[in-house]
C-alpha atoms as a PDB file:
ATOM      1  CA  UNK A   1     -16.990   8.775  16.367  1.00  0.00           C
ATOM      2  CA  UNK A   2     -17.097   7.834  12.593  1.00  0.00           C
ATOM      3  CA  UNK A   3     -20.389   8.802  10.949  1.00  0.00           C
ATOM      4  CA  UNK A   4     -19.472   8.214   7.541  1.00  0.00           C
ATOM      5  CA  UNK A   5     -16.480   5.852   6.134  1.00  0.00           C
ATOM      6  CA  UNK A   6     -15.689   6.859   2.931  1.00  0.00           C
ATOM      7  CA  UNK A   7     -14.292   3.862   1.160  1.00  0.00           C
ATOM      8  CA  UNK A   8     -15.510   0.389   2.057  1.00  0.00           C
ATOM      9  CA  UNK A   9     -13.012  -1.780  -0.172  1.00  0.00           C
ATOM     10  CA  UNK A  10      -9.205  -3.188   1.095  1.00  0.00           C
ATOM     11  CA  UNK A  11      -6.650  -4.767  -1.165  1.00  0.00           C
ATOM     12  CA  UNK A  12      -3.674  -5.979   1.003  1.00  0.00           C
ATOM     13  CA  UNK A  13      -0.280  -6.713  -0.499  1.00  0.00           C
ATOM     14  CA  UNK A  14       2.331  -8.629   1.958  1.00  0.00           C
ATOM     15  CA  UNK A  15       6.113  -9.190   1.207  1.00  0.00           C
ATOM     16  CA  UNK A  16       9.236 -10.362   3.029  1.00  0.00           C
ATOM     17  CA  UNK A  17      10.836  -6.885   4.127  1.00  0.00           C
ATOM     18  CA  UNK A  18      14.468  -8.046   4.444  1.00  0.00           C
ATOM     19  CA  UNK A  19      15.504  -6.870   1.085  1.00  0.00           C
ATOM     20  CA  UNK A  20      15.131  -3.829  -0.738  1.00  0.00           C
ATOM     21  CA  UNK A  21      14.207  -5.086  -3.340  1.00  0.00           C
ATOM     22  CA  UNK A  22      10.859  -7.073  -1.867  1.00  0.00           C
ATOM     23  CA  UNK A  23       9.981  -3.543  -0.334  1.00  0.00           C
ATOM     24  CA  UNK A  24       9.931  -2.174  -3.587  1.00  0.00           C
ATOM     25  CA  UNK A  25       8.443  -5.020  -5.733  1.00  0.00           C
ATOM     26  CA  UNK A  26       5.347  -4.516  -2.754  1.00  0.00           C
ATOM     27  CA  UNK A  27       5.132  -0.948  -3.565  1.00  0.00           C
ATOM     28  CA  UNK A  28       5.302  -1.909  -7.438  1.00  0.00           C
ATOM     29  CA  UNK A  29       1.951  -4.495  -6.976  1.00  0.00           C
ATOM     30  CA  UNK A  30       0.568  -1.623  -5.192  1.00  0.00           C
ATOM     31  CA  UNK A  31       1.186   0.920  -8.376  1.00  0.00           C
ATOM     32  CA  UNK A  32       0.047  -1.495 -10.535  1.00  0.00           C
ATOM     33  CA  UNK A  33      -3.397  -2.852  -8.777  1.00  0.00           C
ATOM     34  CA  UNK A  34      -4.351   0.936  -8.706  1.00  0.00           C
ATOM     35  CA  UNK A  35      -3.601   1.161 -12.478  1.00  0.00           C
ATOM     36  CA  UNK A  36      -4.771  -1.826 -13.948  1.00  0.00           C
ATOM     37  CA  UNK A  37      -8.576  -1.771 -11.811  1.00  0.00           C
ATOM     38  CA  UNK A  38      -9.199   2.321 -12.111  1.00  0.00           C
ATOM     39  CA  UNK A  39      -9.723   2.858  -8.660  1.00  0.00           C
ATOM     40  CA  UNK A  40      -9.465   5.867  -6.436  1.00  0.00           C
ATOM     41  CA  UNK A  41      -7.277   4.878  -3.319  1.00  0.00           C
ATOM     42  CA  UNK A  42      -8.628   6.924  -0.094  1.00  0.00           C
ATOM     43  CA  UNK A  43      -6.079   5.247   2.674  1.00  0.00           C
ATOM     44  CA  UNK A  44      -2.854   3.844   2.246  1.00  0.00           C
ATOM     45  CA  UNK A  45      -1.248   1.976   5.682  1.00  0.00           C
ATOM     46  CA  UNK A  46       1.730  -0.080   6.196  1.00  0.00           C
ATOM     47  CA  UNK A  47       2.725  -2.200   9.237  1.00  0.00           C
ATOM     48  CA  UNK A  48       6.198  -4.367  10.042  1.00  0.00           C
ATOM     49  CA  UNK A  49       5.499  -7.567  11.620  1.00  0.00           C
ATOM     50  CA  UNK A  50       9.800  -7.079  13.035  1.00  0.00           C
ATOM     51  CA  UNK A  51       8.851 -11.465  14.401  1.00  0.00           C
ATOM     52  CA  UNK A  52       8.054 -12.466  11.294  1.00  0.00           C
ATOM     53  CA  UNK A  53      10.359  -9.986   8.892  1.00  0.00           C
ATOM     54  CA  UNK A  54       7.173  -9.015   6.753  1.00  0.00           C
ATOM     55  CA  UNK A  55       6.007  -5.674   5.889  1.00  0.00           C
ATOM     56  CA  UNK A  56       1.964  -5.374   5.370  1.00  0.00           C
ATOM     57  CA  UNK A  57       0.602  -2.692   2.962  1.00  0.00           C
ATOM     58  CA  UNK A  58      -3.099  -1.613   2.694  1.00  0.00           C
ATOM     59  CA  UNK A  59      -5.212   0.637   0.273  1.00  0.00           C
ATOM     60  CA  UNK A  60      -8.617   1.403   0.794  1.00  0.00           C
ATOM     61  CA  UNK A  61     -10.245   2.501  -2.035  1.00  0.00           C
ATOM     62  CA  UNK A  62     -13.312   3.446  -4.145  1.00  0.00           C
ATOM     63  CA  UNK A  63     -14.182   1.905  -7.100  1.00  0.00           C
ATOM     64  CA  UNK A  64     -17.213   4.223  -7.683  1.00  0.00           C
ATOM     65  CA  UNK A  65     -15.496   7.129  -9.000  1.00  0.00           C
ATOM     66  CA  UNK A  66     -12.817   8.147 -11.909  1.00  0.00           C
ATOM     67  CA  UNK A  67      -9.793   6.010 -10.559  1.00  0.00           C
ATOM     68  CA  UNK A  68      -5.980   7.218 -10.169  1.00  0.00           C
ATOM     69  CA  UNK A  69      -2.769   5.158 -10.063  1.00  0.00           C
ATOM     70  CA  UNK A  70      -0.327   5.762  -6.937  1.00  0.00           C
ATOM     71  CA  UNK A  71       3.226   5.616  -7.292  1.00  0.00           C
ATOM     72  CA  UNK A  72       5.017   4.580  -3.850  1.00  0.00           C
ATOM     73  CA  UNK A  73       8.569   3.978  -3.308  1.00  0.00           C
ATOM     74  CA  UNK A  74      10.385   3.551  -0.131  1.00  0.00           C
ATOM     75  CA  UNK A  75      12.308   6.506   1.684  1.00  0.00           C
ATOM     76  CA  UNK A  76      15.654   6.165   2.880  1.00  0.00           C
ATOM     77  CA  UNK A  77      15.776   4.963   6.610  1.00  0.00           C
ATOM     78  CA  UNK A  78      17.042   6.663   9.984  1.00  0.00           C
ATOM     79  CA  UNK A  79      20.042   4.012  10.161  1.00  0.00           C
ATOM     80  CA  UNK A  80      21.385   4.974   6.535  1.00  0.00           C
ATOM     81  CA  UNK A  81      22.029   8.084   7.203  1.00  0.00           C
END
């Protein structure tokens, strides 16, 4: 059982995931947001809706204490290899 969330706040950031280059213009919104608003991301999550070809990031965060920016990218997938 939870007895204490510790961030309360959600930004989500949504992009069409059938290029690589959406995936990482997402991630870049994502670096950014965290920059430009000084907040302290606690959770990051990402989901692929595979119907709708859309990939779904969230980052929970604080705004309530000294903020730092995140720097995502995407990692090289399984098929690639």
């Amino acid at each position: 059982m939870i007895k204490h969330q510790v961030h309360s706040k959600f930004k989500v950031f949504i992009s069409d995931a059938e290029s690589e280059d959406a995936v990482e213009q997402l991630f870049r919104q994502a670096d950014v947001f965290t920059k430009d608003n000084s907040v302290a991301p606690k959770s990051i999550g990402v989901e692929y809706l595979e119907g709708q070809k859309r990939l779904i990031l969230s980052i929970g965060y604080r705004d309530d204490e000294p903020g730092y920016p995140v720097n995502l990218s995407p990692c090289s997938s399984a098929s690639s290899r």
